[in-house]
N, C-alpha and C. Protein backbone atom coordinates (compact mmCIF):
# COMPACT_ATOMS: atom_id res chain seq x y z
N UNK A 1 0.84 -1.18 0.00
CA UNK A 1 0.00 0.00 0.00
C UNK A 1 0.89 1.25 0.00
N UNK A 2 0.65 2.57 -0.76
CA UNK A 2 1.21 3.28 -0.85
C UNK A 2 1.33 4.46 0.10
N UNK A 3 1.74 5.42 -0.05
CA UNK A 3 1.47 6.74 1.25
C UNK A 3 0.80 7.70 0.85
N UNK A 4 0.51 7.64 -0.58
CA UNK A 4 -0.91 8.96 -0.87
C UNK A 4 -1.77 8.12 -1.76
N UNK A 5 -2.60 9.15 -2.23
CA UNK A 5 -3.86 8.61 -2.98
C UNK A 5 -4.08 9.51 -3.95
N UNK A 6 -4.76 9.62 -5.04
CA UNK A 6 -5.23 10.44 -6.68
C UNK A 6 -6.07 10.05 -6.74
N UNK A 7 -7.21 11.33 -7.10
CA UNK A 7 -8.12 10.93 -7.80
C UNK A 7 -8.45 12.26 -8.62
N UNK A 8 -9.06 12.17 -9.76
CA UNK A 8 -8.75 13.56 -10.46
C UNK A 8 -10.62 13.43 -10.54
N UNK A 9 -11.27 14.84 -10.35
CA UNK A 9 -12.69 14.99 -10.27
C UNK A 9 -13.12 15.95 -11.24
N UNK A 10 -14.20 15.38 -11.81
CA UNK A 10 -15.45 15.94 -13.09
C UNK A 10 -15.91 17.39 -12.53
N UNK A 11 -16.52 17.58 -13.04
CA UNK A 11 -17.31 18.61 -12.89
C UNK A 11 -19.05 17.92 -12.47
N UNK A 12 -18.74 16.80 -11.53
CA UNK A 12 -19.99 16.42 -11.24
C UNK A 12 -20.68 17.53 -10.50
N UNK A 13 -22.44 17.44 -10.35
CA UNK A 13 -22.66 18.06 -8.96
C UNK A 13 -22.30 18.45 -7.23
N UNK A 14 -21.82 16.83 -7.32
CA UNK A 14 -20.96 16.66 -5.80
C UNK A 14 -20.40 15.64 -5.63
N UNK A 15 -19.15 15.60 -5.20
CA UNK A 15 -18.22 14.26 -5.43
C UNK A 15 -17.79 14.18 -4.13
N UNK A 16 -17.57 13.16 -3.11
CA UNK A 16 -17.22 13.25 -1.71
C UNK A 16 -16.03 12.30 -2.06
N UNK A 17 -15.15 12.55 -1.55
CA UNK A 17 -13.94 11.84 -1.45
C UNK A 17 -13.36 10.93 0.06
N UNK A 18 -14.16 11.21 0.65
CA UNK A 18 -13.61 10.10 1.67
C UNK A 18 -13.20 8.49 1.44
N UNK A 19 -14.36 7.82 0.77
CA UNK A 19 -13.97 6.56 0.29
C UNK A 19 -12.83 6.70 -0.99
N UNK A 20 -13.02 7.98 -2.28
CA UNK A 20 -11.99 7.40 -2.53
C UNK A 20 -10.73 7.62 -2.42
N UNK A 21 -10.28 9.00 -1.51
CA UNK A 21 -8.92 8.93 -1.19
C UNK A 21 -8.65 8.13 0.12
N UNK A 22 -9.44 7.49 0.46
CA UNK A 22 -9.25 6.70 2.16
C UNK A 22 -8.65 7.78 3.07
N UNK A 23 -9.72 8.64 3.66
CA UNK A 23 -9.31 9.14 4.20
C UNK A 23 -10.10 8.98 5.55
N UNK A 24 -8.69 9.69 6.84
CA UNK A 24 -8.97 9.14 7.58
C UNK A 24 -9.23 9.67 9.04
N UNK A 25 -9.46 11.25 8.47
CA UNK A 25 -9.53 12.57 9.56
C UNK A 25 -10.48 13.61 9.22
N UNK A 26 -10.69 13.28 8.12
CA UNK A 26 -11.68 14.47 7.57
C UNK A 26 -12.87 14.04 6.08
N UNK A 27 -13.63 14.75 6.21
CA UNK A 27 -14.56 14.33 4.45
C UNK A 27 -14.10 15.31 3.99
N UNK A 28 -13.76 15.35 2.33
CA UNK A 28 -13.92 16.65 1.84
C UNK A 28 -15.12 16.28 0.37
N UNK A 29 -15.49 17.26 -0.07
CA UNK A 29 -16.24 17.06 -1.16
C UNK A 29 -16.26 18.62 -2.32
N UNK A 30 -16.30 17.93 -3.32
CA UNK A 30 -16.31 18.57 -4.19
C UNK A 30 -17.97 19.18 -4.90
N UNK A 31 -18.33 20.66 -5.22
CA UNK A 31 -19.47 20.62 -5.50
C UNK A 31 -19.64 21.95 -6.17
N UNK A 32 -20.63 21.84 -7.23
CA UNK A 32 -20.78 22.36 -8.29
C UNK A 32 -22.42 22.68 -7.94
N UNK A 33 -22.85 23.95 -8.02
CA UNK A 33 -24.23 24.20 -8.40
C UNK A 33 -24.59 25.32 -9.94
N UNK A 34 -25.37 25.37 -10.26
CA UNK A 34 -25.75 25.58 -11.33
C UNK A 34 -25.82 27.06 -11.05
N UNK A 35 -26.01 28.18 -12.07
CA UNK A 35 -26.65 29.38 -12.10
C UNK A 35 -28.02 29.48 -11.24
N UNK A 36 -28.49 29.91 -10.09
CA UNK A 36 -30.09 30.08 -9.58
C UNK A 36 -30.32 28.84 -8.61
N UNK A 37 -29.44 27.86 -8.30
CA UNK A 37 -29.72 26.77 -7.77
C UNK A 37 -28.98 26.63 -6.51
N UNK A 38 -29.65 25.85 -5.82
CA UNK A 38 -29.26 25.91 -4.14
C UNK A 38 -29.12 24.19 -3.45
N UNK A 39 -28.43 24.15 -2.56
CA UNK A 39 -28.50 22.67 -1.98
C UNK A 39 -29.78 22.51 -1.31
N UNK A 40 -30.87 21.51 -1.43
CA UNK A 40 -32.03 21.23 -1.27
C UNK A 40 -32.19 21.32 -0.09
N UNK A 41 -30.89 21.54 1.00
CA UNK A 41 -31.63 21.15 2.56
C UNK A 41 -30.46 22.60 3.39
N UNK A 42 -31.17 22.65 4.56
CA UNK A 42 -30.59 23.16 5.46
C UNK A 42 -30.38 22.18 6.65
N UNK A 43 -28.51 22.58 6.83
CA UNK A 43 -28.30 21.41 7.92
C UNK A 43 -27.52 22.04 8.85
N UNK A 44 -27.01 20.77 9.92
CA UNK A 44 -26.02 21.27 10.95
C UNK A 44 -25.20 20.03 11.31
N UNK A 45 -24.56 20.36 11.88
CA UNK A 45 -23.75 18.88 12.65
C UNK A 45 -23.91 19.08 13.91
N UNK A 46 -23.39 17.28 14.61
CA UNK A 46 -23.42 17.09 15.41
C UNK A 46 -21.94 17.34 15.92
N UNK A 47 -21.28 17.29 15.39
CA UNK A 47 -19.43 17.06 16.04
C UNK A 47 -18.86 17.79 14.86
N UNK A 48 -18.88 17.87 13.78
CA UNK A 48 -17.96 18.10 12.54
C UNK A 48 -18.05 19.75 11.96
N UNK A 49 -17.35 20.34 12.12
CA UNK A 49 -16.86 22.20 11.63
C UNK A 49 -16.69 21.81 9.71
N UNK A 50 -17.21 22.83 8.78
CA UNK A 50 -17.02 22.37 7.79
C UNK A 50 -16.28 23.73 7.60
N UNK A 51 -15.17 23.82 7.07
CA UNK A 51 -14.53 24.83 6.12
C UNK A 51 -14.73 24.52 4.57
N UNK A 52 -15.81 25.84 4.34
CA UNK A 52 -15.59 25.83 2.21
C UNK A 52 -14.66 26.99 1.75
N UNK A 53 -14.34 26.76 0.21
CA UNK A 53 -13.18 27.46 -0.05
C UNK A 53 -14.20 26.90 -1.64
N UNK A 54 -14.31 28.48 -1.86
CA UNK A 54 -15.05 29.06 -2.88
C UNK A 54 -13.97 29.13 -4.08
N UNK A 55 -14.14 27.89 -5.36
CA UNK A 55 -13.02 28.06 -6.35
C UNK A 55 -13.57 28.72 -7.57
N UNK A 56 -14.67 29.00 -7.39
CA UNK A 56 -15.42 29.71 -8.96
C UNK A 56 -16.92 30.41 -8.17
N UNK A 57 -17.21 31.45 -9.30
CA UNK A 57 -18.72 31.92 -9.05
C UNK A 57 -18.93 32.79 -8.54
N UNK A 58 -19.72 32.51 -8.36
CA UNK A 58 -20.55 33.81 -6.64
C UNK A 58 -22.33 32.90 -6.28
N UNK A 59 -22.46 33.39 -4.91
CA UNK A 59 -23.20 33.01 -4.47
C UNK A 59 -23.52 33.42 -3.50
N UNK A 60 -23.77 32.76 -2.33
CA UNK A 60 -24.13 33.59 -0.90
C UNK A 60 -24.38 31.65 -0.05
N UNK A 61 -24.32 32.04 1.44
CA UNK A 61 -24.38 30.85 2.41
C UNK A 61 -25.50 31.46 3.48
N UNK A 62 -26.28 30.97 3.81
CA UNK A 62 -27.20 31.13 4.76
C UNK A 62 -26.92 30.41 6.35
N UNK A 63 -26.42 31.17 7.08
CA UNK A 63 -25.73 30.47 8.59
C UNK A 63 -26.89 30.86 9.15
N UNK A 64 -27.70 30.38 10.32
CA UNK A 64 -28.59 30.80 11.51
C UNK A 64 -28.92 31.85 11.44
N UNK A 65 -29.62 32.27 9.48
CA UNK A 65 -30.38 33.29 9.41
C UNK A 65 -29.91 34.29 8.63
N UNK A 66 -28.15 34.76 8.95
CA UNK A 66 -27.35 35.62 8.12
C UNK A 66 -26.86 35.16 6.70
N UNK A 67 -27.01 36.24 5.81
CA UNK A 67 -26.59 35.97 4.52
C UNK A 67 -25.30 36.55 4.57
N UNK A 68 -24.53 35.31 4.05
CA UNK A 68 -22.94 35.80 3.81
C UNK A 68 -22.84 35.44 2.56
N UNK A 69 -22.15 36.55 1.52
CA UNK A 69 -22.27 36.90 0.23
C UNK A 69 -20.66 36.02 -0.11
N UNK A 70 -20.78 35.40 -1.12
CA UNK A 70 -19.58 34.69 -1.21
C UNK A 70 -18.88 34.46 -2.70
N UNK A 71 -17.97 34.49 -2.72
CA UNK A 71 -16.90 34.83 -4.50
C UNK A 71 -16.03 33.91 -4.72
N UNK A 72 -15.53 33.79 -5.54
CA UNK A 72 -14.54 32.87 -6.05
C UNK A 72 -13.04 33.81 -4.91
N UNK A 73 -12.44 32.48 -4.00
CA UNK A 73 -11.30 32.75 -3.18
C UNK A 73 -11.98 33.15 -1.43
N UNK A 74 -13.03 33.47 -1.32
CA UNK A 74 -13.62 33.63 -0.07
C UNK A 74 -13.68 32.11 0.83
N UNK A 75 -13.23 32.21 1.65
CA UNK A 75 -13.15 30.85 2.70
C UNK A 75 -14.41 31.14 4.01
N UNK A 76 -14.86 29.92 4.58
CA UNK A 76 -15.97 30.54 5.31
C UNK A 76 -15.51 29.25 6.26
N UNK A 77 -15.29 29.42 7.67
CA UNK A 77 -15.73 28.30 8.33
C UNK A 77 -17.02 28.38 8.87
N UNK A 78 -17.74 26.98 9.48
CA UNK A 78 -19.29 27.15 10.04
C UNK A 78 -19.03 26.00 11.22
N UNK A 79 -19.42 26.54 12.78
CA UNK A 79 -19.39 25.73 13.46
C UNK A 79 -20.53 24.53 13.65
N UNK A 80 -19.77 23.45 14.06
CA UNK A 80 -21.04 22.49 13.97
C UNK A 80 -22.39 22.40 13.89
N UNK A 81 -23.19 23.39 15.26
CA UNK A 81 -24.44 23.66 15.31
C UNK A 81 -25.09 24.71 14.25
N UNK A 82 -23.85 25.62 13.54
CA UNK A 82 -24.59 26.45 12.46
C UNK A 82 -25.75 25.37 11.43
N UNK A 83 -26.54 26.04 11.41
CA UNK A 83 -27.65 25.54 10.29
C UNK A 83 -27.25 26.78 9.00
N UNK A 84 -26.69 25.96 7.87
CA UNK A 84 -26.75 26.39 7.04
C UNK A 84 -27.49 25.40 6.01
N UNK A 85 -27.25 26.77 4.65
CA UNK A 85 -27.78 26.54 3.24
C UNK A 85 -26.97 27.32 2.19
N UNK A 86 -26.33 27.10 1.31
CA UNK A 86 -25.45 27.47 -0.07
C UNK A 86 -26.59 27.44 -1.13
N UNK A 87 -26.83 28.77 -1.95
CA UNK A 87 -27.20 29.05 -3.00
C UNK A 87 -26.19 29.51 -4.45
N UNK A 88 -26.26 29.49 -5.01
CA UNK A 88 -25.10 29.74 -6.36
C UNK A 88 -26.61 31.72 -6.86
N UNK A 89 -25.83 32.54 -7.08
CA UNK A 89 -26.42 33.64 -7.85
C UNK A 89 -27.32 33.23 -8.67
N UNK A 90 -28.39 33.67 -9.25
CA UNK A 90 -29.34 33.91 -10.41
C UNK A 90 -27.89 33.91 -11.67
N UNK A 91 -27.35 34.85 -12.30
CA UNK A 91 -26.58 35.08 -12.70
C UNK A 91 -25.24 34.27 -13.33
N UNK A 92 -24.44 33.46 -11.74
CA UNK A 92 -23.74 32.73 -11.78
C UNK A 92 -23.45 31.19 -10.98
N UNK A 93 -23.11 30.08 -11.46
CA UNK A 93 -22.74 29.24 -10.93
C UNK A 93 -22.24 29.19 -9.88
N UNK A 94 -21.60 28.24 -9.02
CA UNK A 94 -21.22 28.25 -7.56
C UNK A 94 -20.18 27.03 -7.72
N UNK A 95 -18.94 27.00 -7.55
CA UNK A 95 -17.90 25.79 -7.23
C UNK A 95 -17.26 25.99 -5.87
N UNK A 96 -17.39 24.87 -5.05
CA UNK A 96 -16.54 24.82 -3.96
C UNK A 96 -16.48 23.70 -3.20
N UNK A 97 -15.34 23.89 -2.71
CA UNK A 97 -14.85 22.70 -1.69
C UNK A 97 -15.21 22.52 -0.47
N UNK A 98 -15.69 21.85 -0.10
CA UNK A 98 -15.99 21.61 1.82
C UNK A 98 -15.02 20.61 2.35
N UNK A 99 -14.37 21.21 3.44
CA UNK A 99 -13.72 19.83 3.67
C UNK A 99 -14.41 20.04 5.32
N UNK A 100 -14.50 18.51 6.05
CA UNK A 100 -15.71 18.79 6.87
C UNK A 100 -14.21 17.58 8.13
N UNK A 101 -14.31 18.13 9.21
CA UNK A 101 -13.49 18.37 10.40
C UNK A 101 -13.90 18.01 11.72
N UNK A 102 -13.13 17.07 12.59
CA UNK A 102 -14.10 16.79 13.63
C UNK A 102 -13.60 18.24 14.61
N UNK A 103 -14.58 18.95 15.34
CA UNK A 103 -14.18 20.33 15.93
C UNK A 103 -13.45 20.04 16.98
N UNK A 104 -12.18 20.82 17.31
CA UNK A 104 -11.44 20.68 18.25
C UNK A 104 -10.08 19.66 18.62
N UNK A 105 -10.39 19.12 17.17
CA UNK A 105 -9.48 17.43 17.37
C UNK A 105 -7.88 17.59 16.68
N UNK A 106 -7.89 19.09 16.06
CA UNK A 106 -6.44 19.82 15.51
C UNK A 106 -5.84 19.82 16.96
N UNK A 107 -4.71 19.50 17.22
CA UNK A 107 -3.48 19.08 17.50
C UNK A 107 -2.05 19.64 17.76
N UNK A 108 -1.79 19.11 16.21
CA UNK A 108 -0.90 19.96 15.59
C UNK A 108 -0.83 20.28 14.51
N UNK A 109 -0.10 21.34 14.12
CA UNK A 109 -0.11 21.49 12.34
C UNK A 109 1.14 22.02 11.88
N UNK A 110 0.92 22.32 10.80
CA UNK A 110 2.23 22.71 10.19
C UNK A 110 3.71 22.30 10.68
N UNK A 111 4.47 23.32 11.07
CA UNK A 111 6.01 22.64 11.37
C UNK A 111 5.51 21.90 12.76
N UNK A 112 5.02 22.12 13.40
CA UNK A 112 5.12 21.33 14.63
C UNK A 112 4.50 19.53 15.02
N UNK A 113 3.93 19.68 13.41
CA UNK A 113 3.80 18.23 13.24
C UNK A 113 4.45 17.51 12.04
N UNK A 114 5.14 18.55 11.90
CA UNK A 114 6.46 18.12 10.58
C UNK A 114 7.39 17.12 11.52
N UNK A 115 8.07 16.25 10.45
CA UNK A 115 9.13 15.25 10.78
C UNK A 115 10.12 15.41 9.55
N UNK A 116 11.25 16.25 10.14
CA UNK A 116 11.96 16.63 9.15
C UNK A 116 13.78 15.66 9.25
């Protein structure tokens, strides 16, 4: 078995990668909405912080009521209990990444969990 994983992703609607990069700390997913179109549900977690990182578009995110207006390069974290909803503009499409985090379970990072 090797020490990383590839997988190269479409331009599907939403592609979750946990199963196929085996991963083993976090989900991330890939997701695409259309011009005028929105994710069908409003949710929250129980344990898991999601950070998105907006790679195309514009759109806006609906947290516990507030509209946060959102662009291609805008990063948003949302704590577990936030109830959100992601819409893509009338206008324009919406691409972005979620990678979804158990809250509080960072550690270490960067150099201090480097092994050099």
């Amino acid at each position: 078995m090797s020490n990383y994983s590839k997988v190269t992703v479409a331009d599907d609607a939403r592609v979750e990668l946990h199963d196929e990069l085996g991963l083993t700390g976090a989900e991330i997913s890939v997701n695409n909405l259309p011009a005028g179109a929105s994710v069908p549900f409003v949710h929250s977690h129980k344990k898991n912080e999601e950070i998105y990182i907006i790679l195309s578009g514009k759109g806006k995110a609906v947290v516990d009521g507030d509209t946060i207006e959102l662009a291609k390069g805008d990063l948003i974290r949302i704590a577990p209990a936030g109830r959100r909803q992601f819409f893509a503009a009338a206008d324009s499409g919406i691409s972005y990444v979620c990678i979804q985090v158990k809250a509080g379970s960072l550690e270490e990072y960067t150099a201090d969990d480097a092994v050099m």
